[in-house]
N, C-alpha and C. Protein backbone atom coordinates (compact mmCIF):
# COMPACT_ATOMS: atom_id res chain seq x y z
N UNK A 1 114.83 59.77 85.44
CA UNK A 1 113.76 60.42 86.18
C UNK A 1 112.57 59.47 86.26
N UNK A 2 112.01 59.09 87.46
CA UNK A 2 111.40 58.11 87.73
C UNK A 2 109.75 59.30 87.30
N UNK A 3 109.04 58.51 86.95
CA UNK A 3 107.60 58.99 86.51
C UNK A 3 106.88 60.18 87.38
N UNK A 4 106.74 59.13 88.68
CA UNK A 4 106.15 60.55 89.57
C UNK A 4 106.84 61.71 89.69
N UNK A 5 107.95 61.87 89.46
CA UNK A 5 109.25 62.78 89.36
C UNK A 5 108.48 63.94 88.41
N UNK A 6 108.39 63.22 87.04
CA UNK A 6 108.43 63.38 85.70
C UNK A 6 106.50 64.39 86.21
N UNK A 7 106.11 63.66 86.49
CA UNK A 7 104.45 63.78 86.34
C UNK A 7 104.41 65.07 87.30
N UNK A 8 105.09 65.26 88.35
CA UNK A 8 104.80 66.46 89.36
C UNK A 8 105.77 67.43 88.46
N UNK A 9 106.44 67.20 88.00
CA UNK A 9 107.56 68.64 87.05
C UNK A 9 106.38 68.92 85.85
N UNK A 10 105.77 68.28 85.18
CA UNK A 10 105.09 68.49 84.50
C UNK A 10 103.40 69.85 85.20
N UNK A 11 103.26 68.91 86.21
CA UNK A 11 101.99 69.74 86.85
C UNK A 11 102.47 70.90 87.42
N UNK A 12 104.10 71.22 87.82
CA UNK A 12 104.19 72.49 87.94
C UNK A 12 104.36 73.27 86.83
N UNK A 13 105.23 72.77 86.02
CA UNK A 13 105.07 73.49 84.55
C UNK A 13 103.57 73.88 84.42
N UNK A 14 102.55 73.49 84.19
CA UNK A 14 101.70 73.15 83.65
C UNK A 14 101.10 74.39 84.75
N UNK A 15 100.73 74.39 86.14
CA UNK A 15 100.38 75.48 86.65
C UNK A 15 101.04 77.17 86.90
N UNK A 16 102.48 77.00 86.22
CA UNK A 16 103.52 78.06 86.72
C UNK A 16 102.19 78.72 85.19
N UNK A 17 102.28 78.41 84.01
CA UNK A 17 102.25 78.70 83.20
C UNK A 17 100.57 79.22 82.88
N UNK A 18 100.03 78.62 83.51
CA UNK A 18 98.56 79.10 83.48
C UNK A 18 98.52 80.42 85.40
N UNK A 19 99.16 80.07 85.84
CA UNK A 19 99.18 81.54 86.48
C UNK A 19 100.13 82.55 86.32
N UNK A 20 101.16 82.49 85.39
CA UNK A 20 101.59 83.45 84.70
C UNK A 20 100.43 84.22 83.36
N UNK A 21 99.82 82.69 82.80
CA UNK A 21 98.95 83.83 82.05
C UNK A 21 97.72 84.64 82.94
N UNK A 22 97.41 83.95 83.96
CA UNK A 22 96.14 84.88 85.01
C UNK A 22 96.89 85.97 85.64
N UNK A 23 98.37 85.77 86.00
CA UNK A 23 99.15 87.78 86.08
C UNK A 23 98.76 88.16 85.08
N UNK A 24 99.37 88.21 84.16
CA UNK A 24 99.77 89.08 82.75
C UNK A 24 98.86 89.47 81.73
N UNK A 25 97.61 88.56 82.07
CA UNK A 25 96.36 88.91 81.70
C UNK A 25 95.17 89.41 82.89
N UNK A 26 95.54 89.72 83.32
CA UNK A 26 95.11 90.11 84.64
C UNK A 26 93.73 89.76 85.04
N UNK A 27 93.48 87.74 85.21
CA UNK A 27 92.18 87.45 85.02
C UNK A 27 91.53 87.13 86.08
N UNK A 28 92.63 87.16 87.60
CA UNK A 28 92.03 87.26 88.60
C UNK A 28 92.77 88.46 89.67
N UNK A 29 91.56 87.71 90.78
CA UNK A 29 92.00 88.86 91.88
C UNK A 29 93.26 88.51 92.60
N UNK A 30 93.43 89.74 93.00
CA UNK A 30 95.18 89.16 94.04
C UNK A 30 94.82 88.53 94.51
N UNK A 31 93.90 88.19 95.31
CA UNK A 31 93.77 86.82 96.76
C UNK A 31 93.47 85.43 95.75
N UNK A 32 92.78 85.41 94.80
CA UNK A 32 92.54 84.09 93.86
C UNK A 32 93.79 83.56 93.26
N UNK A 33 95.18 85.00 92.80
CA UNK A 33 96.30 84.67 92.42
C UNK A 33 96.92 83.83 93.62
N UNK A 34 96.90 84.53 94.82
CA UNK A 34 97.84 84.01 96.05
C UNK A 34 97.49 82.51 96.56
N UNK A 35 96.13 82.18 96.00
CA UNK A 35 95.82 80.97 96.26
C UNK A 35 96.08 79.63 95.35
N UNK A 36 96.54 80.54 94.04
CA UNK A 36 97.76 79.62 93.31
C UNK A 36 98.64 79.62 93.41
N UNK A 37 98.91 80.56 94.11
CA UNK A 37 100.99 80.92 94.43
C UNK A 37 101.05 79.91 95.44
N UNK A 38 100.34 79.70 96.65
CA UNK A 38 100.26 78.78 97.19
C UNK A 38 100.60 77.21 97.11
N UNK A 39 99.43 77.33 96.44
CA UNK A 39 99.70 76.04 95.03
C UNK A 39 100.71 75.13 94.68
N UNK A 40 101.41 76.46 94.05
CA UNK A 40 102.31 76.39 93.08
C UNK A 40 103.63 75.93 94.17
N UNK A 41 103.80 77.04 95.41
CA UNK A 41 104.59 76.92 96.36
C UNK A 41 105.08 75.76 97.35
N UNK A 42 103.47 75.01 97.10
CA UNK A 42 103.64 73.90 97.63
C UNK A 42 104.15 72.70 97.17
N UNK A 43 103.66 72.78 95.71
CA UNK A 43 104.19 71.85 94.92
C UNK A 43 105.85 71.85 94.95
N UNK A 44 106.12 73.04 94.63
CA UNK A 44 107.48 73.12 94.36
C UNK A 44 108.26 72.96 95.42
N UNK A 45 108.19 73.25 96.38
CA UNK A 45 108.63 72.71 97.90
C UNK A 45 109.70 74.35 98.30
N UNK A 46 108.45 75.47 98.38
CA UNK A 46 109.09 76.68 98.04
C UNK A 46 108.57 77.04 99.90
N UNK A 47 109.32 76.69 100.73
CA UNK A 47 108.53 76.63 101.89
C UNK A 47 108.81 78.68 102.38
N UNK A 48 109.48 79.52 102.01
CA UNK A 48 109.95 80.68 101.99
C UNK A 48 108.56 81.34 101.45
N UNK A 49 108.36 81.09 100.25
CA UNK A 49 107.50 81.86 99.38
C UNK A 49 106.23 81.16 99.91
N UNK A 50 105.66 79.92 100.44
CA UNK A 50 104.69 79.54 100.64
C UNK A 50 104.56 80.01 101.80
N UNK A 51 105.27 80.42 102.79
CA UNK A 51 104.66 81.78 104.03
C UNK A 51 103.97 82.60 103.82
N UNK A 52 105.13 82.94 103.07
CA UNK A 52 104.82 84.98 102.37
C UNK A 52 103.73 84.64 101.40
N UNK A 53 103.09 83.85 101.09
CA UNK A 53 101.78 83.85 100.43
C UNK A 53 100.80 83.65 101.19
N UNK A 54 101.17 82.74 102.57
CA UNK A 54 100.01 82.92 103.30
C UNK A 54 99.81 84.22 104.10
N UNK A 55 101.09 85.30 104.23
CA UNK A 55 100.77 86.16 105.27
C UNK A 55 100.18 86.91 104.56
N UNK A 56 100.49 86.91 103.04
CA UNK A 56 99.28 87.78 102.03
C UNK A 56 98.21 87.76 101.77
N UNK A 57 97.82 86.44 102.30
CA UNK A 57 96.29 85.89 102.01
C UNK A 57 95.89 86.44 104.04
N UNK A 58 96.31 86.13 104.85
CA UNK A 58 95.71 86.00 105.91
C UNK A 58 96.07 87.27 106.71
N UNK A 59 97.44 87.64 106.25
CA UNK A 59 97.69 89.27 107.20
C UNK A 59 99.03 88.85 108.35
N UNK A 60 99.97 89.70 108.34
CA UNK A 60 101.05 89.23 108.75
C UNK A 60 101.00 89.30 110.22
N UNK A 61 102.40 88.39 110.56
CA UNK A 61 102.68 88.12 112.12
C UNK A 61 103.55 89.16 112.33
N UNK A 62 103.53 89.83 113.66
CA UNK A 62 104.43 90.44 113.94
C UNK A 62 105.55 90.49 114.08
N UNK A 63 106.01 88.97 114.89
CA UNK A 63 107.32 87.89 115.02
C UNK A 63 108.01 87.14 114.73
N UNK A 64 107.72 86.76 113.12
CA UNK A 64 108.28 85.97 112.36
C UNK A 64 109.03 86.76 111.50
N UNK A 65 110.48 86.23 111.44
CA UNK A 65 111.22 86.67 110.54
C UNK A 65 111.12 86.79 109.11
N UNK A 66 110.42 85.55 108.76
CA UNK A 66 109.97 86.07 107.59
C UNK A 66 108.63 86.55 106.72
N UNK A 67 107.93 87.01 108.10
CA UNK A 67 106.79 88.16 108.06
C UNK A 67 107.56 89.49 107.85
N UNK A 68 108.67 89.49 108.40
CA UNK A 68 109.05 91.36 108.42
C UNK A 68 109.99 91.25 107.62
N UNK A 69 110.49 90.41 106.79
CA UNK A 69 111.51 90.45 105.77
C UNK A 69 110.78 91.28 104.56
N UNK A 70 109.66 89.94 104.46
CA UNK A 70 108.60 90.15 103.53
C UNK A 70 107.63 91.77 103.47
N UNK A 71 107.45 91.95 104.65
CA UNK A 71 106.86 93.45 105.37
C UNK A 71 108.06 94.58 104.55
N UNK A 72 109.80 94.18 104.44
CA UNK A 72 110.18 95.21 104.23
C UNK A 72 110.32 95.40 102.60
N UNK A 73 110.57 94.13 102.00
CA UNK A 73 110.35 93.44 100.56
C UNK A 73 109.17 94.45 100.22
N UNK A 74 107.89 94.64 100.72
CA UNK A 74 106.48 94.96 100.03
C UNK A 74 106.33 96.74 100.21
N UNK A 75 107.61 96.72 100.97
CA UNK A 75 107.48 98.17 101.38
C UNK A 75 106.51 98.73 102.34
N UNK A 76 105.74 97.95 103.55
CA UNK A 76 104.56 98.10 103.75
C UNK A 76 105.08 98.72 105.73
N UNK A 77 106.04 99.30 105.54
CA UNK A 77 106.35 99.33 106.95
C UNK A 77 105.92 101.12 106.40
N UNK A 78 105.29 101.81 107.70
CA UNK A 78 105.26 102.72 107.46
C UNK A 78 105.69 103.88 108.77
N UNK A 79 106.60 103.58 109.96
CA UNK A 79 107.42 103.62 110.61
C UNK A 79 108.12 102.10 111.32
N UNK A 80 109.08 102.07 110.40
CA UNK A 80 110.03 101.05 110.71
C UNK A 80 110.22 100.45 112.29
N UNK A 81 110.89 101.72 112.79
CA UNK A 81 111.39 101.74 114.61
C UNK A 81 110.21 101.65 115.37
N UNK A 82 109.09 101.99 115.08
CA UNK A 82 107.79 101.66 115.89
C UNK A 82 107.17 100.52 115.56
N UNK A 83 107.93 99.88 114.35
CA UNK A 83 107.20 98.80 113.78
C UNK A 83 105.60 99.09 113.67
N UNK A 84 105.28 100.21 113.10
CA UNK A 84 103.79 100.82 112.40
C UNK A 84 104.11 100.16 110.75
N UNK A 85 102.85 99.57 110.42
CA UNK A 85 102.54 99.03 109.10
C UNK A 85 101.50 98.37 108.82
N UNK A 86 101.37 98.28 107.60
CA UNK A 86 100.46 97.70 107.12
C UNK A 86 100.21 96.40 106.87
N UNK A 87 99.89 95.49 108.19
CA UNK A 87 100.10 94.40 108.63
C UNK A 87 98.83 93.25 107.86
N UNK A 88 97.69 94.21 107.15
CA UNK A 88 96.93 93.39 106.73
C UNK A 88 96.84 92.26 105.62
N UNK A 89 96.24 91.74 105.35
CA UNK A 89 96.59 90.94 103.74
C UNK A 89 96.38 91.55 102.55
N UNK A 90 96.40 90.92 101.46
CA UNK A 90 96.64 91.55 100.50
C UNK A 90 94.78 92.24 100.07
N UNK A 91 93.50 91.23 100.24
CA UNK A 91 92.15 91.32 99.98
C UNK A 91 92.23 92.75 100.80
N UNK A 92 92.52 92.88 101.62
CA UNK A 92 91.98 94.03 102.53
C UNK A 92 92.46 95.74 101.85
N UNK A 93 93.64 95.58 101.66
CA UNK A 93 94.68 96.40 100.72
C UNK A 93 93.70 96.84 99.41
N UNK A 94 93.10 95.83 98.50
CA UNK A 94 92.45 96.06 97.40
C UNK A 94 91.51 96.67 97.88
N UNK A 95 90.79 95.93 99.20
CA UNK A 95 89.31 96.77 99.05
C UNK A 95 89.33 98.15 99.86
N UNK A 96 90.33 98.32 100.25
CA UNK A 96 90.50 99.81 101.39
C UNK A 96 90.96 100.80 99.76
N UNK A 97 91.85 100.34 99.03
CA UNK A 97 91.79 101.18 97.89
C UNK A 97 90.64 101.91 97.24
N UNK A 98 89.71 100.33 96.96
CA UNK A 98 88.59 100.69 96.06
C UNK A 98 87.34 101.41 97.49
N UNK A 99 87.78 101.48 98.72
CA UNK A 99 87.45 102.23 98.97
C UNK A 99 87.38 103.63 99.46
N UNK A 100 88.75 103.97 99.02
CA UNK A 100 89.53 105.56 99.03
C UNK A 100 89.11 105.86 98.15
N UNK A 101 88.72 105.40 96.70
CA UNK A 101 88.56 105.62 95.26
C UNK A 101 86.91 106.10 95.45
N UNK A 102 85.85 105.78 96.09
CA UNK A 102 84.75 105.96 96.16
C UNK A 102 84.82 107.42 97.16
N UNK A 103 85.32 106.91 98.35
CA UNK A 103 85.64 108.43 99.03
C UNK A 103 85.90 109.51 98.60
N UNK A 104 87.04 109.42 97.36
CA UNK A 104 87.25 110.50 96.83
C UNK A 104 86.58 110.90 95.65
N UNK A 105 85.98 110.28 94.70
CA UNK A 105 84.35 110.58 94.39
C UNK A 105 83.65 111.33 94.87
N UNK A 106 83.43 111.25 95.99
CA UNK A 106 82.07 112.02 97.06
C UNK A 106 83.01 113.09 97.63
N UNK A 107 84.52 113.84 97.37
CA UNK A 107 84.83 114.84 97.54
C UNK A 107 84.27 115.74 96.62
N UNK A 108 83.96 117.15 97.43
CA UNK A 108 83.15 118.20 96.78
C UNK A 108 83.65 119.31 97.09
N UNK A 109 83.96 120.11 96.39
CA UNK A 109 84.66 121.33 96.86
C UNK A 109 83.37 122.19 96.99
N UNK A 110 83.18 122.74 98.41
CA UNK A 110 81.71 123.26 98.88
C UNK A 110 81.23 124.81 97.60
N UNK A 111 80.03 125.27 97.66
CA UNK A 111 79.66 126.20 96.85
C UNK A 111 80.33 127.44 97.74
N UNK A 112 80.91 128.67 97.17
CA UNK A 112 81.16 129.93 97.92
C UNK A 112 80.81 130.65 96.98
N UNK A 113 80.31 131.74 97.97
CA UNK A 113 79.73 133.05 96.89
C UNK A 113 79.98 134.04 98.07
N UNK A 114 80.73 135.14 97.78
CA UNK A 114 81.05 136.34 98.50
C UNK A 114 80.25 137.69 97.59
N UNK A 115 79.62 138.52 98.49
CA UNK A 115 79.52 140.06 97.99
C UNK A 115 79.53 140.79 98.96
N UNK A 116 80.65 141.70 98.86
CA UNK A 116 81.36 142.56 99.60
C UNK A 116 80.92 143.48 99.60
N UNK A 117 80.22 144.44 100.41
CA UNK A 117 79.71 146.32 100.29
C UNK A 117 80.43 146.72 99.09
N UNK A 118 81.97 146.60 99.21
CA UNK A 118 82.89 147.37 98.50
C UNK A 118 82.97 146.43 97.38
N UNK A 119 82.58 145.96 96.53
CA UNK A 119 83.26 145.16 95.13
C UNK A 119 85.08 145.46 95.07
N UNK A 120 85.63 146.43 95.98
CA UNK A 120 86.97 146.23 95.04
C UNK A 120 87.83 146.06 95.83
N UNK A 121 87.41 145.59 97.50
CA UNK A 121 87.96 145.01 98.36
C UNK A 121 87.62 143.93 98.92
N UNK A 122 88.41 142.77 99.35
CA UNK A 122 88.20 142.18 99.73
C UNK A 122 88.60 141.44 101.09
N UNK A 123 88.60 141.63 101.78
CA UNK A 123 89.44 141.81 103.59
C UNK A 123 89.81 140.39 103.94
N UNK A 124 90.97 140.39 104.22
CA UNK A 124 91.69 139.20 104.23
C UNK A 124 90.84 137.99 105.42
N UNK A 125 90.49 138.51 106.28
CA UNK A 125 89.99 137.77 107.25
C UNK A 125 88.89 136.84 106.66
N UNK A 126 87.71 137.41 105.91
CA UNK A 126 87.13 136.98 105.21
C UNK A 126 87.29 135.75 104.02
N UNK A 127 88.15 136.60 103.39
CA UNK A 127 89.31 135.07 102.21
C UNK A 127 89.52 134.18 103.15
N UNK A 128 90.07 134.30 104.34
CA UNK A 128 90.73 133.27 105.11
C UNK A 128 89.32 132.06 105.42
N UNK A 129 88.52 132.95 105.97
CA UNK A 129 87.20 132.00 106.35
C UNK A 129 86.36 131.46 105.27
N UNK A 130 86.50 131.71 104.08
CA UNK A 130 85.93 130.98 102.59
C UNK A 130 86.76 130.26 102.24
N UNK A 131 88.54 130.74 101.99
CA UNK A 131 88.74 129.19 101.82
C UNK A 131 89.06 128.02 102.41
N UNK A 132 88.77 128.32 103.63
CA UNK A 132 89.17 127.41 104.53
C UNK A 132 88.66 125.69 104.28
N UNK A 133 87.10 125.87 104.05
CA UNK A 133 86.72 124.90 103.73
C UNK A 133 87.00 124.18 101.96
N UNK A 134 87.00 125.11 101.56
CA UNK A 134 88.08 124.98 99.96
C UNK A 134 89.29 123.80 100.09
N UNK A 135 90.27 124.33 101.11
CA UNK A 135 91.63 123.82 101.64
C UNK A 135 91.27 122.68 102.47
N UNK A 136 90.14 122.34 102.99
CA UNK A 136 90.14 121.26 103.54
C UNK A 136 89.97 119.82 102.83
N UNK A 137 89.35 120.72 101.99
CA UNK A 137 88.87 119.57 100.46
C UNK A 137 90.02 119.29 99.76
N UNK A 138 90.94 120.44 99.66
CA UNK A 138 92.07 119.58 98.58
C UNK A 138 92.79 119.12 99.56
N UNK A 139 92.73 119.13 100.68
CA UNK A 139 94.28 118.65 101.47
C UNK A 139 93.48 116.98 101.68
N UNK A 140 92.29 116.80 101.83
CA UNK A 140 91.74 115.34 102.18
C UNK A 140 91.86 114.83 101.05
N UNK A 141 91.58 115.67 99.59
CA UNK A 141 91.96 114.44 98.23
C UNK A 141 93.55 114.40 98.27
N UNK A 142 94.47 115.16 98.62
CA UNK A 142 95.61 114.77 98.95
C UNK A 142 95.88 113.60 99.08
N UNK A 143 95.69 113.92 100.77
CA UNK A 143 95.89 112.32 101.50
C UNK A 143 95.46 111.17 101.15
N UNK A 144 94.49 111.29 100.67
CA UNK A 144 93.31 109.98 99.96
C UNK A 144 94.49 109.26 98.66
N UNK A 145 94.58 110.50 98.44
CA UNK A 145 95.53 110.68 96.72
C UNK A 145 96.92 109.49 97.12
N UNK A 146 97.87 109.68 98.84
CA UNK A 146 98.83 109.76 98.86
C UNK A 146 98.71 108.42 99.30
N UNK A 147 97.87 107.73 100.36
CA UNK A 147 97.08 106.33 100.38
C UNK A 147 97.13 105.87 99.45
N UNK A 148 96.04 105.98 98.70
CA UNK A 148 96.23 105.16 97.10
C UNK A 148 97.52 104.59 96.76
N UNK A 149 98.11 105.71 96.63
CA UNK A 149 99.48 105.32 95.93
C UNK A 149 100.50 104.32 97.07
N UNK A 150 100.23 104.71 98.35
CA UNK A 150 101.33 103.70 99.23
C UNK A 150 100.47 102.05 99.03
N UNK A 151 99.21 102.22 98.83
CA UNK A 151 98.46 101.01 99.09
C UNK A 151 98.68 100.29 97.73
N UNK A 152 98.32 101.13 96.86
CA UNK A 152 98.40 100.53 95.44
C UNK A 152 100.01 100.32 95.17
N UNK A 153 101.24 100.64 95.71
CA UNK A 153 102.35 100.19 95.67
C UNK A 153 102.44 99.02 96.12
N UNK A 154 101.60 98.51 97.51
CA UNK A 154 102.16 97.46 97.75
C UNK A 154 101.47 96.14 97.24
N UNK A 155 100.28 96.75 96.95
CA UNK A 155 99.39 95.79 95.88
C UNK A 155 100.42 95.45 94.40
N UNK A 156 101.39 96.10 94.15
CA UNK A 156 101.84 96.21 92.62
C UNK A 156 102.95 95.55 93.22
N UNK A 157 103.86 95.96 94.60
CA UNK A 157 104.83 94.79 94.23
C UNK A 157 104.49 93.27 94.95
N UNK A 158 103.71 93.26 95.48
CA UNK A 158 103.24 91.71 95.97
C UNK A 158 103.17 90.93 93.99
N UNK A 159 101.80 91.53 93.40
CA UNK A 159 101.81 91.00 92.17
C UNK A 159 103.30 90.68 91.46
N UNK A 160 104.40 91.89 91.51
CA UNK A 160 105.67 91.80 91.06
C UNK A 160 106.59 90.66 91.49
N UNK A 161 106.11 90.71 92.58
CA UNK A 161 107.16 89.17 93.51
C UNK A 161 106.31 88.22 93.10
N UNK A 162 105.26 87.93 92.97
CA UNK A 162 104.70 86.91 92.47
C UNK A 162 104.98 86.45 91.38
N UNK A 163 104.87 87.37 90.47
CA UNK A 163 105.27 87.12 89.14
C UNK A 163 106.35 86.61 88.68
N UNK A 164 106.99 87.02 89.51
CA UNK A 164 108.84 86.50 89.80
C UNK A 164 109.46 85.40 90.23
N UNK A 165 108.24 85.14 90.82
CA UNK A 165 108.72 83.63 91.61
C UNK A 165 108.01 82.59 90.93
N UNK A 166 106.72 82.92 90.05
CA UNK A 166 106.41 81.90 89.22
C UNK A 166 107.04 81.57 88.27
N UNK A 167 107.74 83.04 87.35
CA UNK A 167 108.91 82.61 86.16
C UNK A 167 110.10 81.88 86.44
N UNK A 168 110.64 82.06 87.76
CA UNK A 168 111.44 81.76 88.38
C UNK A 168 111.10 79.67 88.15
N UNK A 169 110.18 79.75 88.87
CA UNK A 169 109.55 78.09 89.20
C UNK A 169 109.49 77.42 88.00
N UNK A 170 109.05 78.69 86.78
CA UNK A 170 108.75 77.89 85.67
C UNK A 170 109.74 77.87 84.87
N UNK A 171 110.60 78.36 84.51
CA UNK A 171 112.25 78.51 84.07
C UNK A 171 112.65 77.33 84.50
N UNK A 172 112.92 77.37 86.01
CA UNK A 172 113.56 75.48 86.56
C UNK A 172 113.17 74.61 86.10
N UNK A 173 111.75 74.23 86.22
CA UNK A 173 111.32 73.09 85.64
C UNK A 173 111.10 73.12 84.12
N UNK A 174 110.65 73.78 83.30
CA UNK A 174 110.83 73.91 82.14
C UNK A 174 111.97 73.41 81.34
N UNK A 175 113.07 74.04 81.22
CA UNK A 175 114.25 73.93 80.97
C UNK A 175 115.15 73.15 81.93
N UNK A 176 114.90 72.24 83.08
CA UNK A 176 115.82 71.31 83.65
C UNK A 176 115.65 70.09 83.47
């Protein structure tokens, strides 16, 4: 193994292993990770994974095959046949979270106070028009609720494939 050989196996070792500890210690942001996956991708001559890190950093193409491979990999299609999804990058994903998370903060289930002539009836029409606005409140933390979780899925497996492809990188060179 001729030196420069030797010296670039070393600098990927050497970076697989310090962005495995920034996953697993979770010391940066996804877009600061993707800009070592990059990195890392390039070094290694990972020209597959060095796409799919840029369409994570920049937001995917519609027409590239391995934009919608990756699109189905992240789970981020959210009608397939219409090709509806979540085409953005990964920064945008975090901050639309952290800003569902504030939204749903500032959900308030409104004040109601009923008094009826009769205390021991209460006429349905009435229930219907108090909780209406009740039901509007839990059905929007719902959705907010159900966001989160599709968004924060695909935030969790981008990190997961990442993670995978650095052990992956660092396994080869390590041990070859």
């Amino acid at each position: 193994m001729t030196d420069e050989i030797q010296s670039k196996s070393k600098a990927i070792v050497a970076l697989a292993r310090e962005l495995l500890d920034d996953i697993e210690l979770s010391r940066l942001s996804g877009e600061s990770l993707l800009l070592k996956a990059i990195r890392l991708a390039r070094l290694s001559d990972a020209e597959k994974e060095l796409m799919w890190f840029a369409y994570e950093l920049a937001g995917y193409a519609h027409d590239d095959p391995v934009a919608l491979e990756y699109m189905g990999l992240m789970e981020r299609w959210t009608d397939y046949e219409k090709k509806l999804g979540w085409w953005m990058p990964l920064a945008q994903i975090e901050t639309t979270i952290a800003a569902i998370k504030i939204q749903m903060q500032t959900l308030r289930v409104p004040d109601v106070s009923y008094s009826p002539s009769n205390p021991h009836s209460w006429p349905t029409s009435d229930f219907m028009i108090l909780s209406e606005p009740i039901n509007s409140v839990i059905q929007k933390g719902a959705e907010l609720s159900h966001l989160i979780g599709q968004l924060g899925g695909i935030r969790s497996r981008v990190i997961a494939y990442t993670h995978s492809f650095v052990v992956r990188v660092y396994h080869e060179k390590k041990f070859s």
